[in-house]
Structure formats: structure tokens, C-alpha cells
N, C-alpha and C. Protein backbone atom coordinates (compact mmCIF):
# COMPACT_ATOMS: atom_id res chain seq x y z
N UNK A 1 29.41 16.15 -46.81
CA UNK A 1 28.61 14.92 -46.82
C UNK A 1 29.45 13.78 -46.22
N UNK A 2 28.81 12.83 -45.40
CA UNK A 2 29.37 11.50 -45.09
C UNK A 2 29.63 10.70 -45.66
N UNK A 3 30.81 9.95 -45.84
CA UNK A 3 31.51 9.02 -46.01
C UNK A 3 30.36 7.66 -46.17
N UNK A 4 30.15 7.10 -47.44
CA UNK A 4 29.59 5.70 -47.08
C UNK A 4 30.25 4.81 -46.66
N UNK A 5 29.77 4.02 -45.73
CA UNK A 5 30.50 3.04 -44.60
C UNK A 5 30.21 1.87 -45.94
N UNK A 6 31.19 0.77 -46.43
CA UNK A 6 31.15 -0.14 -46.84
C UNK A 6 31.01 -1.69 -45.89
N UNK A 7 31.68 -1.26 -44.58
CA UNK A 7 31.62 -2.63 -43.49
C UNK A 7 31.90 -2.32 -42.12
N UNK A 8 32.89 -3.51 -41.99
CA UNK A 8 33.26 -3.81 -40.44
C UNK A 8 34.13 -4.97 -40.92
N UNK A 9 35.64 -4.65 -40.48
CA UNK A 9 36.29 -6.19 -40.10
C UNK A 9 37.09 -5.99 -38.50
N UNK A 10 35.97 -7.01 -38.24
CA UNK A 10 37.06 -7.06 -36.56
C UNK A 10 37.96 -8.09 -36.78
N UNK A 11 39.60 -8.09 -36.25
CA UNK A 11 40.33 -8.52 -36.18
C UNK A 11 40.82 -8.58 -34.45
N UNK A 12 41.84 -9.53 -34.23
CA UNK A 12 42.55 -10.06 -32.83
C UNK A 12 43.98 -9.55 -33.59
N UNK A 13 44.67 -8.79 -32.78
CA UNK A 13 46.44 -8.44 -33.27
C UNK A 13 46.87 -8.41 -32.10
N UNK A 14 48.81 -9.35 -32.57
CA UNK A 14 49.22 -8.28 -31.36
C UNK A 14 49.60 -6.88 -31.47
N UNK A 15 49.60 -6.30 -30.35
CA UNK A 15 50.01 -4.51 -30.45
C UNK A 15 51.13 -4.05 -30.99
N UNK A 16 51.29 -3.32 -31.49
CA UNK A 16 53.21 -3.15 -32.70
C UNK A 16 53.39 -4.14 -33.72
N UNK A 17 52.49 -5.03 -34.16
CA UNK A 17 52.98 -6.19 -34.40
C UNK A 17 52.47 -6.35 -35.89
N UNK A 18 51.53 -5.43 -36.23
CA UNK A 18 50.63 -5.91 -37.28
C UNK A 18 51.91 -5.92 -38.94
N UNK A 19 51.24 -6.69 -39.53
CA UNK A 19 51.84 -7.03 -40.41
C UNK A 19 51.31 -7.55 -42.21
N UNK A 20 51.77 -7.96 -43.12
CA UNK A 20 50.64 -7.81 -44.38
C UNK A 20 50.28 -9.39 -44.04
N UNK A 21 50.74 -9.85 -43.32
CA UNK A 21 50.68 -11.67 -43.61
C UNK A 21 49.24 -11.97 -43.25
N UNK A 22 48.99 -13.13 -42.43
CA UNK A 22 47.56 -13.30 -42.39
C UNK A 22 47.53 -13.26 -40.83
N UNK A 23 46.23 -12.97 -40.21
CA UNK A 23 45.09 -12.72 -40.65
C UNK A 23 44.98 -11.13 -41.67
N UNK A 24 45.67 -10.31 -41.23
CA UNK A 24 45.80 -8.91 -41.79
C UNK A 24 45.63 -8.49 -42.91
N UNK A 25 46.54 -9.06 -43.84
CA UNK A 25 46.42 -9.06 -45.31
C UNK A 25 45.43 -9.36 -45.87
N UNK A 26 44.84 -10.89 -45.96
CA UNK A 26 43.80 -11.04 -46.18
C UNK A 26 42.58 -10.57 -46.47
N UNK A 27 42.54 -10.32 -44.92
CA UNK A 27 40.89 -9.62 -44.30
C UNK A 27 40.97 -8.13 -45.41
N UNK A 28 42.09 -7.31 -45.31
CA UNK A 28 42.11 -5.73 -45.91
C UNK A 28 41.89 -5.69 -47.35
N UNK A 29 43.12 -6.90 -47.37
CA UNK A 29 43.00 -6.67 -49.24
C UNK A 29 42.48 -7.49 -50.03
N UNK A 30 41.36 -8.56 -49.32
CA UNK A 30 39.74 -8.83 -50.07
C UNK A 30 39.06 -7.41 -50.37
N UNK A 31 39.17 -6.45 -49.40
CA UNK A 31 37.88 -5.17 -49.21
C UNK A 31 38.99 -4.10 -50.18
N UNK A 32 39.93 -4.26 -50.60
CA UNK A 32 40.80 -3.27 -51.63
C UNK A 32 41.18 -2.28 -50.23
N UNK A 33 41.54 -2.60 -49.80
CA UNK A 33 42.35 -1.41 -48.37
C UNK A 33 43.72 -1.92 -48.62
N UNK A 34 44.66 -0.23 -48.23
CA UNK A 34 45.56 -0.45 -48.19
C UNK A 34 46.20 -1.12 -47.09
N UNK A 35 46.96 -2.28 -47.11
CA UNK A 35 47.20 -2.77 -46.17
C UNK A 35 48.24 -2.25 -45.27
N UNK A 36 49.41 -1.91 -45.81
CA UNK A 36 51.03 -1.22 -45.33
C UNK A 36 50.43 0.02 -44.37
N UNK A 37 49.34 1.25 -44.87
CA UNK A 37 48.98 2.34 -44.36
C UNK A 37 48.37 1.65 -42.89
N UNK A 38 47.51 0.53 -43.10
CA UNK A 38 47.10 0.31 -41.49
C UNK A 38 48.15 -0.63 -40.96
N UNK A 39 49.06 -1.10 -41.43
CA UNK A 39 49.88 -1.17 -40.02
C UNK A 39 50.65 -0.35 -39.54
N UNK A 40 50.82 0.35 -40.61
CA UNK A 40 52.22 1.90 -40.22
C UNK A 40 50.98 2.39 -38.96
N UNK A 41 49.85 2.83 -39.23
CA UNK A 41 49.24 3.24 -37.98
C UNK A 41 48.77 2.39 -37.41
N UNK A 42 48.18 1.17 -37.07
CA UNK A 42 48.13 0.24 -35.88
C UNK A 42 49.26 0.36 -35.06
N UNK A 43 50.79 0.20 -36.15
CA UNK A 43 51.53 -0.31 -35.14
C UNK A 43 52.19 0.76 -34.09
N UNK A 44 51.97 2.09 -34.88
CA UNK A 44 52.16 3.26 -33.73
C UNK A 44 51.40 3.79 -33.23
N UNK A 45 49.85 3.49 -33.06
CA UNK A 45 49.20 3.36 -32.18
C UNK A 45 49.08 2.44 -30.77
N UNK A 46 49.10 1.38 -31.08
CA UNK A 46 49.54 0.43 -30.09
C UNK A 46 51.65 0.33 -29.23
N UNK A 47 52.32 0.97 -30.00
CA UNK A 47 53.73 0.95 -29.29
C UNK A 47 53.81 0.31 -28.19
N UNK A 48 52.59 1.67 -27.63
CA UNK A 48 53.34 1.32 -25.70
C UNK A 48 52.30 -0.38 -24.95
N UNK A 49 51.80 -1.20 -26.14
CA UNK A 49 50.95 -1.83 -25.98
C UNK A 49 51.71 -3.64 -26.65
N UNK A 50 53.35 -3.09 -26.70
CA UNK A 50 53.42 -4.25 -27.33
C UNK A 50 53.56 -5.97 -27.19
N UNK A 51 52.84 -6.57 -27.56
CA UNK A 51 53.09 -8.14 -27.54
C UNK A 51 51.44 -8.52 -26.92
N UNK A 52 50.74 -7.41 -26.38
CA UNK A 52 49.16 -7.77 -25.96
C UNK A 52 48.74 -8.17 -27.54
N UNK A 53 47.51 -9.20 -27.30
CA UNK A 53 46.70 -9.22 -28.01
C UNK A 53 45.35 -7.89 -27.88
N UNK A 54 45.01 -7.68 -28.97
CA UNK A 54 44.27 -6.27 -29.03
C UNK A 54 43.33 -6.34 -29.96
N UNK A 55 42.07 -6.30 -30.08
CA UNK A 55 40.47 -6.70 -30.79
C UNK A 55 41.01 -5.28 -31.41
N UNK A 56 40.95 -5.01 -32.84
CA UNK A 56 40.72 -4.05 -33.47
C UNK A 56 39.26 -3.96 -34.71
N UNK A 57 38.38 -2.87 -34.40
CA UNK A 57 37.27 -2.90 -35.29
C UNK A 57 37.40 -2.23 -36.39
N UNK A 58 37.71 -2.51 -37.65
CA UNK A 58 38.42 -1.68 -38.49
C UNK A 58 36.64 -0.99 -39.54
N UNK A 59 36.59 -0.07 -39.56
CA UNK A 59 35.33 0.77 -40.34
C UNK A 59 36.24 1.19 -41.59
N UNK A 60 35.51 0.36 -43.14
CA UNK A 60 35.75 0.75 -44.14
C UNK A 60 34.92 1.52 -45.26
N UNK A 61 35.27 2.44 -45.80
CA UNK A 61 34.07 3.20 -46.50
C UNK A 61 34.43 2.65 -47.97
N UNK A 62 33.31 3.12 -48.85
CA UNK A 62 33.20 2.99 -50.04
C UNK A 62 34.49 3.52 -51.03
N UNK A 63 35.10 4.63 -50.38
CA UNK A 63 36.10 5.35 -51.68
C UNK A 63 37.61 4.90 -50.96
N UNK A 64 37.18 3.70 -50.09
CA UNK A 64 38.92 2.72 -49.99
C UNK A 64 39.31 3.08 -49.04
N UNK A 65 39.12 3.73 -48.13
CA UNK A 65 39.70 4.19 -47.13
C UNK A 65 39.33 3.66 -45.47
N UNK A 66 39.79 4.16 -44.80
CA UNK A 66 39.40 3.35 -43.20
C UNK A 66 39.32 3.91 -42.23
N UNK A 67 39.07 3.48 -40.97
CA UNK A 67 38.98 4.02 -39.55
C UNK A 67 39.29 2.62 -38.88
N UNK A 68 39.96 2.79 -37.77
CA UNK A 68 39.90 1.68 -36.74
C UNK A 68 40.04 2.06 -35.30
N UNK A 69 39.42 1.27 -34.67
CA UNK A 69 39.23 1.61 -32.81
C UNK A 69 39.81 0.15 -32.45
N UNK A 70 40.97 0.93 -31.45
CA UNK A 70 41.06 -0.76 -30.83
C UNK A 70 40.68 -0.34 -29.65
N UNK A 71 40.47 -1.97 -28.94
CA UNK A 71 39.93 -2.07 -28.16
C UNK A 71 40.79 -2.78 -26.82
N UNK A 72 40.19 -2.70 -25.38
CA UNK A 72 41.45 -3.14 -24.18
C UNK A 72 41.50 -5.06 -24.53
N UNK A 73 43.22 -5.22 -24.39
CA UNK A 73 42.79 -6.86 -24.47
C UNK A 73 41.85 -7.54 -23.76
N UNK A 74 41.00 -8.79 -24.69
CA UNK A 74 40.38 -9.95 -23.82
C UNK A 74 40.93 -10.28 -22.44
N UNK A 75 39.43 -10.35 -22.23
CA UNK A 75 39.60 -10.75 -20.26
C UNK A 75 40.25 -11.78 -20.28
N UNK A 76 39.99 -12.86 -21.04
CA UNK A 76 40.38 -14.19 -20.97
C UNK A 76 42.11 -13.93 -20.87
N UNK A 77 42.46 -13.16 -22.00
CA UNK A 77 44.00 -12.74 -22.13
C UNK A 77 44.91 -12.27 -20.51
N UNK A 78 43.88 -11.37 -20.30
CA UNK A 78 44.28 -10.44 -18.87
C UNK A 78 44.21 -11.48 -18.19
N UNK A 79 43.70 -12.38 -17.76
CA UNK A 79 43.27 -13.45 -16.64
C UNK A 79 44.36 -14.95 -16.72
N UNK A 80 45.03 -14.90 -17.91
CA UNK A 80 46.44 -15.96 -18.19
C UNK A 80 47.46 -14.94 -17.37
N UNK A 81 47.50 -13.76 -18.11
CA UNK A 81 49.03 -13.07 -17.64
C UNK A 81 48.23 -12.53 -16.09
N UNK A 82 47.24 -12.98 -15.62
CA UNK A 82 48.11 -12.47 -14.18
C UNK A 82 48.11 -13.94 -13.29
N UNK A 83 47.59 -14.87 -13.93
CA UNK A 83 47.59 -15.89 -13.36
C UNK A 83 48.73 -16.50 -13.50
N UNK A 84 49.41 -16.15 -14.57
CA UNK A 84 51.04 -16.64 -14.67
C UNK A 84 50.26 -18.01 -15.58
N UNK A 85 49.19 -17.96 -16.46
CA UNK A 85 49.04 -19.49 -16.91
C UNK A 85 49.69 -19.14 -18.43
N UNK A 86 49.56 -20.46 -19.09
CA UNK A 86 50.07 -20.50 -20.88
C UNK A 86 48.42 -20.33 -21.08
N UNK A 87 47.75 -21.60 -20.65
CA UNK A 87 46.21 -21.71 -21.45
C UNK A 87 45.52 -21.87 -20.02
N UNK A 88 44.00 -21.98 -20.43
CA UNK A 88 43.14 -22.59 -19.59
C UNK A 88 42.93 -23.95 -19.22
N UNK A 89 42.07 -24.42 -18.37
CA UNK A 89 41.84 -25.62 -18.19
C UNK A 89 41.14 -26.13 -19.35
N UNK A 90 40.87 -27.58 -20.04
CA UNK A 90 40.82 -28.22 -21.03
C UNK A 90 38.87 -28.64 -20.08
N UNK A 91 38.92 -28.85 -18.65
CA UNK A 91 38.07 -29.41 -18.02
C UNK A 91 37.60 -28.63 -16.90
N UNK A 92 36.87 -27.48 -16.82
CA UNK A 92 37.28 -26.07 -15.75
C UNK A 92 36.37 -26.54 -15.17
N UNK A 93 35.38 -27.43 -14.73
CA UNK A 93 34.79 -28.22 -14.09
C UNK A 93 35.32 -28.89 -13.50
N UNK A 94 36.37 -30.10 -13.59
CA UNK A 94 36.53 -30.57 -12.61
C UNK A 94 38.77 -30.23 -12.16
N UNK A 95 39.06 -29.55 -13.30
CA UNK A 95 40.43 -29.54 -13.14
C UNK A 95 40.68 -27.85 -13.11
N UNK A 96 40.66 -27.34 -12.19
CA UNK A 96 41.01 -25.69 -11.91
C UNK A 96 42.91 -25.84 -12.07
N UNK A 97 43.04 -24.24 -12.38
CA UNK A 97 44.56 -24.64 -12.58
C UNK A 97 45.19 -23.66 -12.14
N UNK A 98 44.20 -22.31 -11.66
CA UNK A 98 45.35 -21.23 -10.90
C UNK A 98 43.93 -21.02 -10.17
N UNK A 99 44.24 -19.58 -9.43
CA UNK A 99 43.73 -18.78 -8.79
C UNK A 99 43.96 -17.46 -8.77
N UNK A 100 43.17 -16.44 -9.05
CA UNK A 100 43.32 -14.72 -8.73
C UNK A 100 42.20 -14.81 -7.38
N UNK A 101 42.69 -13.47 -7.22
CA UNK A 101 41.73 -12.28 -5.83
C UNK A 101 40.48 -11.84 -6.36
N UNK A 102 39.87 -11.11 -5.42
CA UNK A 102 38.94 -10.60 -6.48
C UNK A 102 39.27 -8.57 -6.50
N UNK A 103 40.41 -8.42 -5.77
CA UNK A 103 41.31 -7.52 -6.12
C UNK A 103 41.42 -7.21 -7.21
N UNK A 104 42.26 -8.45 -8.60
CA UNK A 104 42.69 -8.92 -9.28
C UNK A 104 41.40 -8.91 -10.07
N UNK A 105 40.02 -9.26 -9.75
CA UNK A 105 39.24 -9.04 -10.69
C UNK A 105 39.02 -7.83 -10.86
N UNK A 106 38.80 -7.03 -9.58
CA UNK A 106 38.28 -5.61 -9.68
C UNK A 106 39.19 -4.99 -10.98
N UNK A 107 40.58 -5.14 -10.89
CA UNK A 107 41.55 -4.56 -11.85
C UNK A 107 41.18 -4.52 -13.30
N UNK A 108 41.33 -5.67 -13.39
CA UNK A 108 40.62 -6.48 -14.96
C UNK A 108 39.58 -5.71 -15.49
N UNK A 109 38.18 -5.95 -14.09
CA UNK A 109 37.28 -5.12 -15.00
C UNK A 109 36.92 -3.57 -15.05
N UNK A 110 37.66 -2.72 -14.02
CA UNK A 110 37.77 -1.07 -14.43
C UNK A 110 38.57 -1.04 -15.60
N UNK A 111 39.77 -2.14 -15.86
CA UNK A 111 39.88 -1.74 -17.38
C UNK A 111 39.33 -2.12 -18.60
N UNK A 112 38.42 -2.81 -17.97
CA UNK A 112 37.87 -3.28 -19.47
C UNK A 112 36.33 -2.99 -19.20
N UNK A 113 35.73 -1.99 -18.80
CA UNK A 113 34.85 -1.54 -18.27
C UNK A 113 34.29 -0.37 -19.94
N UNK A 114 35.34 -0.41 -20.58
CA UNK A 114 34.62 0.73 -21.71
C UNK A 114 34.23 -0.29 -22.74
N UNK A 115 34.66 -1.45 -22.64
CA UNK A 115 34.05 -2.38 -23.72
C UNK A 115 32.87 -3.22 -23.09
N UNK A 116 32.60 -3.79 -22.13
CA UNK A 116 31.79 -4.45 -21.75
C UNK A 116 30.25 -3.67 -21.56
N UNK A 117 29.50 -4.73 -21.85
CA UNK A 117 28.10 -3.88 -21.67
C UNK A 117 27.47 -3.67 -20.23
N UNK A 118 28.20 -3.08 -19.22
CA UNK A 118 27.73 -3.52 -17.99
C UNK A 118 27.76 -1.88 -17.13
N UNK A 119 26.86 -1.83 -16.20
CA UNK A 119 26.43 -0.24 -15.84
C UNK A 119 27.16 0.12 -14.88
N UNK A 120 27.48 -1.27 -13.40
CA UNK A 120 28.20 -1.05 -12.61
C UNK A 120 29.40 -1.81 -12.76
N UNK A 121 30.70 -1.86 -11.67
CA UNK A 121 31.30 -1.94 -11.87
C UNK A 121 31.51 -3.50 -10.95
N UNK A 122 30.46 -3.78 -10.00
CA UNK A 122 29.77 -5.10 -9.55
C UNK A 122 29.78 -5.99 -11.00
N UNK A 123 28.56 -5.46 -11.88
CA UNK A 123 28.33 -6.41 -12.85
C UNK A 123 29.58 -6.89 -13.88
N UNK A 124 29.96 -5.95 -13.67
CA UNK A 124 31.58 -6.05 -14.84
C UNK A 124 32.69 -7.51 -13.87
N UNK A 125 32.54 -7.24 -12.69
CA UNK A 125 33.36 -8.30 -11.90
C UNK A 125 32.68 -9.59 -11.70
N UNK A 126 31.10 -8.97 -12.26
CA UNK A 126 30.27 -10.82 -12.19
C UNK A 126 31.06 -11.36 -13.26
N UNK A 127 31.13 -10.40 -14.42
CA UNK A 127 31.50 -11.05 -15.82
C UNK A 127 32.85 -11.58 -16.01
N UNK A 128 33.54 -10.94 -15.49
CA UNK A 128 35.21 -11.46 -15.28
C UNK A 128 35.26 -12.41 -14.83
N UNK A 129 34.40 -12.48 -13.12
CA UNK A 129 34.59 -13.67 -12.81
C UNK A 129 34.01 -15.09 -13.10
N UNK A 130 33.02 -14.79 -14.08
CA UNK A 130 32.49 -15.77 -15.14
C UNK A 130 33.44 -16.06 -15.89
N UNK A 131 33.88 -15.63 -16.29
CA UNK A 131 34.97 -16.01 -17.64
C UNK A 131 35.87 -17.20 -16.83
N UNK A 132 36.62 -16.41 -15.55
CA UNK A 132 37.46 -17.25 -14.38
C UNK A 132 37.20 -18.80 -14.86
N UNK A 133 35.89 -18.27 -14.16
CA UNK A 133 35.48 -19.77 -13.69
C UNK A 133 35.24 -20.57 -14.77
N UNK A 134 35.07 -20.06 -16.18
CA UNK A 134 35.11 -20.84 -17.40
C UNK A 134 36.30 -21.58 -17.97
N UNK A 135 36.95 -20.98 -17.28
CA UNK A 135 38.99 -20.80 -17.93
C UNK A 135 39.35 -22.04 -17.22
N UNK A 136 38.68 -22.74 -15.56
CA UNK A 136 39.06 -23.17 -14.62
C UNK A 136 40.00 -22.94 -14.02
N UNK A 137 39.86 -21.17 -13.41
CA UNK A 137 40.65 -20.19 -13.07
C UNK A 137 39.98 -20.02 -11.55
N UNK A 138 40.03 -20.15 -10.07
CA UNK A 138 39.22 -20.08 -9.17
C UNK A 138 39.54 -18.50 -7.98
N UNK A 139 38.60 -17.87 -8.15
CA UNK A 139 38.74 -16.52 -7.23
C UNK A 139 38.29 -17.33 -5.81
N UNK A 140 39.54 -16.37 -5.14
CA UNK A 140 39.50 -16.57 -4.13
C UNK A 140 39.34 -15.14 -2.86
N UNK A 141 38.83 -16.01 -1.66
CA UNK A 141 38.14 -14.78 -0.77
C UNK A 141 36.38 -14.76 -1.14
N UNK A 142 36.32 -13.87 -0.42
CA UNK A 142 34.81 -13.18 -0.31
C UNK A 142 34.33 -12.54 -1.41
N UNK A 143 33.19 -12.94 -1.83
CA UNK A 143 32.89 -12.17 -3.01
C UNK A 143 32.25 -10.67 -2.47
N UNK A 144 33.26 -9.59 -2.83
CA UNK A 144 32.19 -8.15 -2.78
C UNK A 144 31.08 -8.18 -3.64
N UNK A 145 30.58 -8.90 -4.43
CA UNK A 145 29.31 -8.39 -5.42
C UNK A 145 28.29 -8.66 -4.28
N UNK A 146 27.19 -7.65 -4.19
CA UNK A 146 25.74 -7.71 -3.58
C UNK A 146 25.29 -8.51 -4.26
N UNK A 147 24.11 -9.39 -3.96
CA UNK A 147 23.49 -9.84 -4.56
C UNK A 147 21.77 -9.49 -4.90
């Protein structure tokens, strides 16, 4: 017989990094989860992943126990480290503050292509480059998307 699912806590971590403090602690051991057991496995799951930020969806059942899927870091994340930025623009309307390719987008979104809800791999680079342009991040060149 199946496991009754009690929830869902999504959390933001960095990779190797997890720890009992907060947000971590908190979130687990409101729901009575052991906390120490999911970072011993977060954090050697993620190893070769360390210092990214990483969306983890943690599935908790009724008799205390867990599952978690992480997920590829935020675009927004991917789109600082290749832009070489700290943050985004405060005003991405009128104050842009780097620039990527759309090379550089294509990259972004084949990897983040298993989380996004998108069929091609066009629509996945509309979405990246939405974000860009939210960040006041400006692609440059020709856009390959058809329209």
C-alpha cells in the first residue's frame, strides 16, 4: 500500500550546504521530519553542485518520513553568474546593466528545459529571455525565435 503524502515544502538551498539553521530547520521540524537525515542526503546529493542555489521540493508522508527532488538552479541565478553581475537592475526599464548572447540563452534554457513548462526549445529561450529583460539584462544579436 502507498504511503500517505502529508504535503509539500519547497525550499531555495545552496548545494552541499544544507544545514539545521533556518530556512531548513524550521520548515522540517514544524512537519516532525528529521532534519540532520535530509541534509546528510541533500548535501551528498548536490556535492558536485556546490555553492548554486537549488529549488528543492521536499514530499512528506504521514509516518515522518520524506522524499525530495531538486531541481536545476533559477534562471534568474544562471543569468547573474554568466553575466558576471552581483544583482539585477533596481530599474530594468530604463537602467540595463549587462548583456548575454542568445547563445548564452540557448544554454540556460536546454538546462533548465526539465523544469519549465515549455514544448520547444524556442519557447524556453522566449522565457529566459523574458526574465533577461526583467533583470535589466539585454540579449544581444538576432533573435533565432520564429515568430
Amino acid at each position: 500500500m502507498a504511503k500517505q503524502i502529508g504535503g509539500f515544502i519547497k525550499l531555495q538551498i545552496k548545494g552541499g550546504a544544507a544545514n539545521p539553521s533556518p530556512p531548513v530547520g524550521p520548515a522540517l521540524g514544524s512537519k516532525g521530519l528529521n532534519i540532520m537525515e535530509f541534509c546528510k542526503q541533500f548535501n551528498g546529493r548536490t556535492q558536485e553542485m556546490a555553492g548554486k542555489v537549488l529549488p528543492v521540493v521536499i514530499t512528506y508522508y504521514s509516518d515522518k518520513t520524506f522524499d525530495f527532488i531538486v531541481k536545476t538552479p533559477p534562471v534568474a541565478v544562471q543569468l547573474l553568474e554568466i553575466a558576471k553581475l552581483k544583482k539585477g537592475s533596481a530599474e530594468p526599464n530604463r537602467n540595463k546593466v549587462g548583456s548575454i548572447s542568445w547563445e548564452q540563452v540557448r544554454t540556460i534554457a536546454e538546462g533548465k528545459m526539465v523544469d519549465l513548462n515549455a514544448f520547444t526549445i524556442e519557447s524556453a529561450m522566449s522565457m529566459v529571455a523574458g526574465t533577461a529583460r526583467s533583470m535589466g539584462i539585454t540579449v544581444k544579436g538576432e533573435s533565432p525565435i520564429k515568430k
